[in-house]
Protein backbone atom coordinates (compact mmCIF):
# COMPACT_ATOMS: atom_id res chain seq x y z
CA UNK A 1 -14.31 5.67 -39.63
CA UNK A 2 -12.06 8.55 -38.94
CA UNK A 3 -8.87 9.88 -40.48
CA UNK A 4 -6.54 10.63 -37.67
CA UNK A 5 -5.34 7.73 -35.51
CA UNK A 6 -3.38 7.33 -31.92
CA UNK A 7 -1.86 4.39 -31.80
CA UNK A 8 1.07 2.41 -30.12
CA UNK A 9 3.03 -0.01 -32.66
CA UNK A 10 4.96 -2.57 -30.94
CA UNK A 11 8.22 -4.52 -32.04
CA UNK A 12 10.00 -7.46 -30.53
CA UNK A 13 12.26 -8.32 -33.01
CA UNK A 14 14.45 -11.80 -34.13
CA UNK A 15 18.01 -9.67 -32.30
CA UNK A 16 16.06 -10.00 -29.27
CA UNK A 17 17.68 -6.78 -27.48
CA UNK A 18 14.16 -5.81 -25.97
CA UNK A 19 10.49 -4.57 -26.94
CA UNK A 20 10.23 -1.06 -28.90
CA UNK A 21 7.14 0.92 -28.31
CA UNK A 22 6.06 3.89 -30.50
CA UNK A 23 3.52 6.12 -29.59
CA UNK A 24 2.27 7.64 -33.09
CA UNK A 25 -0.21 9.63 -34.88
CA UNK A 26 -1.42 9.34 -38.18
CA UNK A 27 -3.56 11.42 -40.52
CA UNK A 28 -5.08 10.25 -43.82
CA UNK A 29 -5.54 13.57 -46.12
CA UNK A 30 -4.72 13.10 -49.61
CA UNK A 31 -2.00 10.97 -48.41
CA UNK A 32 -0.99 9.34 -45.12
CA UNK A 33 1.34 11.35 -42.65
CA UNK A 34 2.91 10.47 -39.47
CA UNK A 35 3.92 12.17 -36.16
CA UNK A 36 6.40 10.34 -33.83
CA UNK A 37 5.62 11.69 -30.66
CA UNK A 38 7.76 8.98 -28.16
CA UNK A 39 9.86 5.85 -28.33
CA UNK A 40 10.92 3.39 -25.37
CA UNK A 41 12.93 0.39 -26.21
CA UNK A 42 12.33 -1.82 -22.54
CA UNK A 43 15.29 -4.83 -22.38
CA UNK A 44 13.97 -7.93 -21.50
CA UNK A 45 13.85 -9.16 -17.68
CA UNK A 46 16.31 -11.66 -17.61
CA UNK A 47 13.98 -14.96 -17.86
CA UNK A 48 12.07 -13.63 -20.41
CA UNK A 49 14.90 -12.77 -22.41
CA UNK A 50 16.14 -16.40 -21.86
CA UNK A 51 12.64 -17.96 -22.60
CA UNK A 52 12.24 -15.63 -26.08
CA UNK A 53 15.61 -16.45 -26.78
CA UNK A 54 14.91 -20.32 -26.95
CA UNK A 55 11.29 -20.54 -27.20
CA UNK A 56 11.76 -22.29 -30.48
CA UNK A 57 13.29 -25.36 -28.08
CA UNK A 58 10.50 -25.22 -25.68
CA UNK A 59 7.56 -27.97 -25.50
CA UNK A 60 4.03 -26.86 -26.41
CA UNK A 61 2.81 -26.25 -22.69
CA UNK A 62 5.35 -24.33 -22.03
CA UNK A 63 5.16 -22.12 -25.37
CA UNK A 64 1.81 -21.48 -24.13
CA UNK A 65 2.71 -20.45 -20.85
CA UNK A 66 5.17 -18.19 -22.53
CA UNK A 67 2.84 -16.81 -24.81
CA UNK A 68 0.51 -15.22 -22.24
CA UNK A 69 3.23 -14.33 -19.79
CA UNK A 70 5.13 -12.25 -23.01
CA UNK A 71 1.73 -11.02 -24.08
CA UNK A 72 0.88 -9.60 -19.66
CA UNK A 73 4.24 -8.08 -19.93
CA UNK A 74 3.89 -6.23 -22.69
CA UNK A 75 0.73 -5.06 -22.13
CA UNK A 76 2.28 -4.12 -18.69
CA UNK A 77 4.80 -1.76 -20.31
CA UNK A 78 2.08 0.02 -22.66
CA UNK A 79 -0.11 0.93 -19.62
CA UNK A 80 3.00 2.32 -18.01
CA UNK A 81 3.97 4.39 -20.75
CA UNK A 82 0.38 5.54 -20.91
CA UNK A 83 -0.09 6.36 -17.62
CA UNK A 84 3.28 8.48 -17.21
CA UNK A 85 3.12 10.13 -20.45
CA UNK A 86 -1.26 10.83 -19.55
CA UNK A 87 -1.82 9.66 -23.09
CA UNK A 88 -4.98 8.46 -25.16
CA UNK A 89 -5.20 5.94 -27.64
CA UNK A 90 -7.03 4.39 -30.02
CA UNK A 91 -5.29 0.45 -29.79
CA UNK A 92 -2.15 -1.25 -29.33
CA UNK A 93 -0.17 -2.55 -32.66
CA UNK A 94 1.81 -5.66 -31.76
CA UNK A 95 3.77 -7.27 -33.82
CA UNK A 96 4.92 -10.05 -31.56
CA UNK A 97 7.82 -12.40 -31.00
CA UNK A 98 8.52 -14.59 -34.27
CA UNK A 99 9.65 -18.46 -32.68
CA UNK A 100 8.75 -20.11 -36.15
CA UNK A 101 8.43 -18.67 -39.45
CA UNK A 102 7.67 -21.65 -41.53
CA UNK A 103 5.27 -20.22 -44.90
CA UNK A 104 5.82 -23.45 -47.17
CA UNK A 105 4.12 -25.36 -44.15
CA UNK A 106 1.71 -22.60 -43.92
CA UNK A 107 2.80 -21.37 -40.22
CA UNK A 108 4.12 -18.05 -38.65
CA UNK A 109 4.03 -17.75 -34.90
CA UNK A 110 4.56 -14.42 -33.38
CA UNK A 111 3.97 -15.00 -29.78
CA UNK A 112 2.60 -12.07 -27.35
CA UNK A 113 -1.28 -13.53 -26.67
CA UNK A 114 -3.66 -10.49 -27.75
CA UNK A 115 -6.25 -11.03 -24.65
CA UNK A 116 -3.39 -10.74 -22.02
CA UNK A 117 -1.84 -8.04 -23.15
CA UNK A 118 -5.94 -6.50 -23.61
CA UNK A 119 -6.18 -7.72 -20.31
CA UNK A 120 -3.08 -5.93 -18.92
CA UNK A 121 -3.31 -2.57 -20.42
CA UNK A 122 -7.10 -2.43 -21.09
CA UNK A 123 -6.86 -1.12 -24.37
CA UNK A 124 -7.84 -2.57 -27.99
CA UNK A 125 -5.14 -4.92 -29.26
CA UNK A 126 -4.19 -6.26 -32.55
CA UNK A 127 -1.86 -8.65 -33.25
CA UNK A 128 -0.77 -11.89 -35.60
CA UNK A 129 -0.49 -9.35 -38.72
CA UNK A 130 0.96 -12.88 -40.90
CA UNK A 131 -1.30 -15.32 -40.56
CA UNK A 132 -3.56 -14.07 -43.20
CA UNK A 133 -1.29 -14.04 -45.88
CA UNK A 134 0.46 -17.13 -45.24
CA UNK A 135 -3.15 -18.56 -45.54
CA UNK A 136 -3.19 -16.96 -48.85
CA UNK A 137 0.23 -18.64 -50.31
CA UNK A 138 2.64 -15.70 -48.92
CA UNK A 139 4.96 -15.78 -46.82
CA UNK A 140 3.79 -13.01 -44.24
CA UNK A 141 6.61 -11.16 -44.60
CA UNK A 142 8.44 -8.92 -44.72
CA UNK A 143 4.91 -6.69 -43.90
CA UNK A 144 6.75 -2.99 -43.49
CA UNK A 145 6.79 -2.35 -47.12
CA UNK A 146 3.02 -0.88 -47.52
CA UNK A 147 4.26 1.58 -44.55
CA UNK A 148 7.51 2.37 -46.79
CA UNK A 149 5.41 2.52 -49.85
CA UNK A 150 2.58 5.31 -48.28
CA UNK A 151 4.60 6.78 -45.17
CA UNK A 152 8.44 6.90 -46.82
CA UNK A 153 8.11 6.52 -50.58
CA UNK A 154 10.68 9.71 -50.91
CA UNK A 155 13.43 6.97 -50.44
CA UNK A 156 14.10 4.86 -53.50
CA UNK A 157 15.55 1.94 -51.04
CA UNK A 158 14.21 1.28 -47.72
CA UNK A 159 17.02 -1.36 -45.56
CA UNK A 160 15.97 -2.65 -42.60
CA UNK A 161 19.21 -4.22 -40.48
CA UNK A 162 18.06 -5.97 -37.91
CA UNK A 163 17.85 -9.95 -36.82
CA UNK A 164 17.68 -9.99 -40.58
CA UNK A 165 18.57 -7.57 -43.57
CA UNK A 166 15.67 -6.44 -45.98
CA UNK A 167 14.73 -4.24 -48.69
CA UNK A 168 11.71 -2.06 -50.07
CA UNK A 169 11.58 -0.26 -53.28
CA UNK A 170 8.95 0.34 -56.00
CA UNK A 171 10.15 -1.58 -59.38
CA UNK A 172 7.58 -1.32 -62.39
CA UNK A 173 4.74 0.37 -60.62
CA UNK A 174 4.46 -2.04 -57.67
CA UNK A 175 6.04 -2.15 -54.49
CA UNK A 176 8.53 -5.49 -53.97
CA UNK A 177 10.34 -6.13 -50.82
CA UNK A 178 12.69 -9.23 -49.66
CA UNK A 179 14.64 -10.76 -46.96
CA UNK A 180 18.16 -10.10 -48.50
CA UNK A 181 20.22 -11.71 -45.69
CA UNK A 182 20.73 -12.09 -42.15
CA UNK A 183 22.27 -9.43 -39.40
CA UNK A 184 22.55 -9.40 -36.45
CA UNK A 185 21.52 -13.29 -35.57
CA UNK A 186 24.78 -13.94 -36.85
CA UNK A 187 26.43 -11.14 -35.60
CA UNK A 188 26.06 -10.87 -32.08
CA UNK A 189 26.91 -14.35 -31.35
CA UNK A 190 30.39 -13.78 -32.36
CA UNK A 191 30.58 -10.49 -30.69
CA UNK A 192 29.31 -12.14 -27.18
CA UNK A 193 32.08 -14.87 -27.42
CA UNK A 194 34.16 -11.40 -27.60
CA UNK A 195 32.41 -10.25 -24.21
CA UNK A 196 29.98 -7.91 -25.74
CA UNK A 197 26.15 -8.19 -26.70
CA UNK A 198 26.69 -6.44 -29.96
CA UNK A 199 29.82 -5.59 -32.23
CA UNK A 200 29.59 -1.73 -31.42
CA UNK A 201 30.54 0.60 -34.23
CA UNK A 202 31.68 -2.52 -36.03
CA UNK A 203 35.36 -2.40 -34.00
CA UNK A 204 35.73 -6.02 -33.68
CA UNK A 205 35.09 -7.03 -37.32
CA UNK A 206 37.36 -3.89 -38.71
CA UNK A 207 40.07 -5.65 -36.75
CA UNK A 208 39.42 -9.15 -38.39
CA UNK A 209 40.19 -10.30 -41.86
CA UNK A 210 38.05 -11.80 -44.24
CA UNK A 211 38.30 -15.68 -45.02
CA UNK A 212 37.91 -16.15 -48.67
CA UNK A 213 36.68 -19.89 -48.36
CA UNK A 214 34.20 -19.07 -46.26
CA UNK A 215 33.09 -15.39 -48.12
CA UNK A 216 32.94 -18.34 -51.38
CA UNK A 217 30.47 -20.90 -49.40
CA UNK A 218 28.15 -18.17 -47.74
CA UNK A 219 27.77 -16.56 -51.02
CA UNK A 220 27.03 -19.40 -52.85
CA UNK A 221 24.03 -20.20 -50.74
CA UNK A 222 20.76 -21.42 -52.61
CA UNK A 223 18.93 -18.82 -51.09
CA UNK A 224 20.87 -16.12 -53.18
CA UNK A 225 20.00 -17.76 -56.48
CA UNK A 226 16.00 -17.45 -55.81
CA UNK A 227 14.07 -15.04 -57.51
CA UNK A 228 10.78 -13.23 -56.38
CA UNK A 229 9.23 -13.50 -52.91
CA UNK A 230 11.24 -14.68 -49.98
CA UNK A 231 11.89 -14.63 -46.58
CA UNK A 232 14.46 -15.81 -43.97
CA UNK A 233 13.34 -17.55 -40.64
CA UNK A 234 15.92 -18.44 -37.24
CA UNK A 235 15.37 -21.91 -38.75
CA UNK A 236 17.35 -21.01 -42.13
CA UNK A 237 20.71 -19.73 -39.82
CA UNK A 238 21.53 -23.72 -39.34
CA UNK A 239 23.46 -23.72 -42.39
CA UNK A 240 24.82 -20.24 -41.65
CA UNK A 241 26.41 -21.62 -38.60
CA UNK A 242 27.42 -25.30 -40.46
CA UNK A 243 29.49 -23.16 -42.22
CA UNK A 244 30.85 -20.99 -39.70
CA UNK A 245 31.76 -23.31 -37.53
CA UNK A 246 33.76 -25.13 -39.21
CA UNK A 247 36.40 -22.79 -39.31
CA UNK A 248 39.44 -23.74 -37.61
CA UNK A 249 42.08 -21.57 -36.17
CA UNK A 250 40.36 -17.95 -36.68
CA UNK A 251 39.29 -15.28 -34.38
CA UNK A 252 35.64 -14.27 -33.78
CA UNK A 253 36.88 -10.92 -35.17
CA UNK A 254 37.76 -12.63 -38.82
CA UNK A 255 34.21 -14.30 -38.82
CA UNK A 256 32.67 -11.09 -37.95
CA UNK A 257 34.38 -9.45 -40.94
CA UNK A 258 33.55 -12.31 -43.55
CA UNK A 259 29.84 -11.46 -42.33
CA UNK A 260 30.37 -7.98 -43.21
CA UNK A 261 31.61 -8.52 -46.27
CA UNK A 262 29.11 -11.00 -47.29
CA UNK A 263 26.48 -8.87 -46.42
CA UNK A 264 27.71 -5.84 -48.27
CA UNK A 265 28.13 -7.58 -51.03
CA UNK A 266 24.56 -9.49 -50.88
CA UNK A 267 22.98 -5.91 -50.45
CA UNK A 268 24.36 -4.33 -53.40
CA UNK A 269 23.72 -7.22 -55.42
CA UNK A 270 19.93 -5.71 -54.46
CA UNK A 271 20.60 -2.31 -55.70
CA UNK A 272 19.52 -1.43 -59.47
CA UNK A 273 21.54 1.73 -60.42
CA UNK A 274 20.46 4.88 -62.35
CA UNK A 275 21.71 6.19 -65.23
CA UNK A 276 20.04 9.44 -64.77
CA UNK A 277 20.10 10.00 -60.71
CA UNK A 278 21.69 8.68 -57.81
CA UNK A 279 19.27 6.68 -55.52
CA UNK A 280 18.35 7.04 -51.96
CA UNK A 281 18.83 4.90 -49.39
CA UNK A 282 16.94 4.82 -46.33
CA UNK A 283 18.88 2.28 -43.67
CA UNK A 284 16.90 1.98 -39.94
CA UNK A 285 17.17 -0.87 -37.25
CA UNK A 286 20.13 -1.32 -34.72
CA UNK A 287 22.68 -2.67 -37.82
CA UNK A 288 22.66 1.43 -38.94
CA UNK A 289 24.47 1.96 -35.99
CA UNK A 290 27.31 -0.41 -37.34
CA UNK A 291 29.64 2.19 -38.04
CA UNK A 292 32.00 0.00 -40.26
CA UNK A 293 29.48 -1.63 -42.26
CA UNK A 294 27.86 1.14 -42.87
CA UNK A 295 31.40 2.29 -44.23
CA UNK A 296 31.75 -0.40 -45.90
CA UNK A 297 28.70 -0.33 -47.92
CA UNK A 298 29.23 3.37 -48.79
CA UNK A 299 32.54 2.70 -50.50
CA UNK A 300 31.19 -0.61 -52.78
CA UNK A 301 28.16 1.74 -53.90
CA UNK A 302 29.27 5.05 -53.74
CA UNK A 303 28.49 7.39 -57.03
CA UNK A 304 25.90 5.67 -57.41
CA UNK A 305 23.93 5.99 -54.31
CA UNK A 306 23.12 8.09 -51.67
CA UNK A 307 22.80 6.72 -48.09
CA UNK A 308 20.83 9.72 -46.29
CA UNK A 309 21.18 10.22 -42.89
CA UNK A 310 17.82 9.38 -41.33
CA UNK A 311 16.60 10.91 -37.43
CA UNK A 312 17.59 8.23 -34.74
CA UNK A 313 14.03 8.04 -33.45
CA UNK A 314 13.72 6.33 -36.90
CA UNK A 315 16.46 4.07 -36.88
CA UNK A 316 15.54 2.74 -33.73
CA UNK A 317 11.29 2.85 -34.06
CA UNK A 318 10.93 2.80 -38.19
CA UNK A 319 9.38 -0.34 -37.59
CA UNK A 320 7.16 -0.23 -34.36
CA UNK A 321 5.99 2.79 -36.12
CA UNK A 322 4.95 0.84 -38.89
CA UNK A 323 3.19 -1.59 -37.38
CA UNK A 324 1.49 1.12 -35.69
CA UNK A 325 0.10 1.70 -38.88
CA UNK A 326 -0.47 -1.67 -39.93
CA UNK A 327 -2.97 -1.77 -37.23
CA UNK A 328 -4.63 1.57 -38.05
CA UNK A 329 -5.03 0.08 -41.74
CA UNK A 330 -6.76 -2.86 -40.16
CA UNK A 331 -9.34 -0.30 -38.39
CA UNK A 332 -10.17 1.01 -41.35
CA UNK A 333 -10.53 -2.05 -43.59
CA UNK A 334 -7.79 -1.29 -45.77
CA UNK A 335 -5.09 -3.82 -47.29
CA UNK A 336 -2.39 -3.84 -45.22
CA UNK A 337 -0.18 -6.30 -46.69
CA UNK A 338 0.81 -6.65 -50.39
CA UNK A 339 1.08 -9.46 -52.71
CA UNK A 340 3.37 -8.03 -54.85
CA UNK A 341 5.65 -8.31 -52.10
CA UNK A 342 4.92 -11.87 -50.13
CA UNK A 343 3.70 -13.68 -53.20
CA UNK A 344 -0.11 -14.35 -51.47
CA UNK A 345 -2.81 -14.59 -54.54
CA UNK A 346 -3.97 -11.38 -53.39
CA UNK A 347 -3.29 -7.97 -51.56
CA UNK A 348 -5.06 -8.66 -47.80
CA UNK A 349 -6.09 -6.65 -44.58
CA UNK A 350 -4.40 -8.84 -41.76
CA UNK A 351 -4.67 -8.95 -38.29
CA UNK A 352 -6.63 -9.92 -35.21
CA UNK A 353 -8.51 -7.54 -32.79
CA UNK A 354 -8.80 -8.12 -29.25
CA UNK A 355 -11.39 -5.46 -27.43
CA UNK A 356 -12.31 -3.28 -30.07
């Protein structure tokens, strides 16, 4: 056992705009500390963007095939990044590509096989950080929160926007976290019928207008009404897009605003005000960039909270960084995922290790 750690988290994440790579250290003194030394974000080669994209259609075989193949090309891209930046390290934190997120049957596949991706960069690998907990009656996820709790607890909130929305904060002496909505699943696809990958700056959805039937039926969602631990999978956007597409006779610009609008208002339905202090809000992944949602968050919450401006290399690498440290946890032996946050029957150390 050691304290300080060199590791590489990896992050291929439900937007799907490519694989983030975070070369980190940490240090255990009397707390844990972080360096962030580099970040890549590599797009996808075409097919495997494609394949990723729709691996939850694909047969078995070829979700096997696909699973090495993702798993050689990532481990591809670390030894790159290795070898240009002449860099040692201690093991390669991958968080993999979720195709089915299913905890009430008791399954979470992340694909990205560990002994290809060994295989291809020659390093120590650890990956399939869920399966553990969903074992133990969680629902593997979200698993940044222990990383919020011991590397950014100055924050009262912690917001991830990416493929999904979710929170982190510390309520009665434990650390809770949720899935609060989606993001950017439903986002983009509105923005590339509009020609573009991603709504930039949120331009297309400030020039829409929000449809009050459809605000109603998204809000009323049985999702919204459960308490406690919970989590969003691809699988629960079917009745996202029931919904959506059934409206007649609007732009992709008015959808995209109703989405804004039902996600500001979801978040700050989150939010649990001070009487004393304003709060803190941390907000990282590619939805921080959103310029008008951001905006438009601001002005339902503001005097009451405080979004801080947080260092691009963590918007964009928060959470490769963290599952950098998820695997350094799982070195040492230490819990790396919480109950009090995925509901499991106990706190647990999860992850498997390929070539350590």
């Amino acid at each position: 056992m050691k304290d300080t750690y060199k590791v590489i988290g990896l992050m291929s994440g439900t937007s799907g705009d490519g694989l983030d790579i975070a070369y980190c250290t940490f240090e255990k003194a009397q707390h844990w500390s972080y360096k962030f030394h580099k970040g890549l974000t590599i797009p996808f080669p075409e097919k495997l963007g494609k394949d990723l994209k729709y691996a939850h259609q694909m047969d078995s075989l070829s979700l096997a095939i696909l699973d090495v193949e993702f798993g050689k090309w990532m481990g591809e891209e670390v030894l790159k990044m290795v070898k240009e930046n002449r860099i040692k390290v201690d093991a390669v934190c991958s968080h993999g590509h979720t195709v089915f997120h299913q905890p009430q049957k008791g399954i979470s596949l992340q694909i990205g096989n560990g002994w290809s991706m060994h295989q291809a960069c020659s390093l120590p690998v650890i990956n399939d950080f869920r399966m553990l907990d969903v074992q133990l009656g969680g629902q593997g996820a979200p698993l940044v929160p222990i990383g919020d709790q011991l590397l950014f607890g100055n924050f009262d909130y912690c917001i991830n926007l990416g493929g999904i929305a979710n929170i982190s904060m510390d309520y009665n002496g434990k650390r809770i976290a949720f899935d609060i909505c989606p993001f950017n699943l439903l986002l983009n696809p509105y923005a590339e019928v509009l020609g573009k990958p991603y709504d930039e700056d949120g331009k297309f959805a400030k020039g829409g207008k929000v449809l009050e039937n459809v605000l109603h039926e998204l809000n009323s969602l049985p999702f919204y009404k459960r308490q406690g631990a919970k989590s969003l999978g691809r699988e629960d956007l079917e009745i996202y897009f029931e919904i959506l597409e059934r409206v007649e006779n609007h732009a992709p610009e008015d959808i995209l605003r109703t989405l804004v609008e039902h996600y500001v208002i979801q978040i700050k339905s989150t939010l649990s005000p001070s009487e004393s202090k304003k709060k803190s809000i941390l907000i990282t992944g590619g939805g921080a960039f959103n310029k008008f949602f951001v905006e438009s968050l601001d002005d339902s919450i503001q005097n009451r909270y405080d979004i801080l401006k947080a260092d691009e290399s963590i918007i964009n690498f928060k959470e490769a960084l963290i599952f950098g440290f998820l695997g350094v946890l799982r070195m040492k032996g230490d819990n790396n995922c919480l109950a009090s946050v995925t509901g499991a029957i106990k706190d647990n150390c999860g992850g498997m290790v390929f070539g350590l």
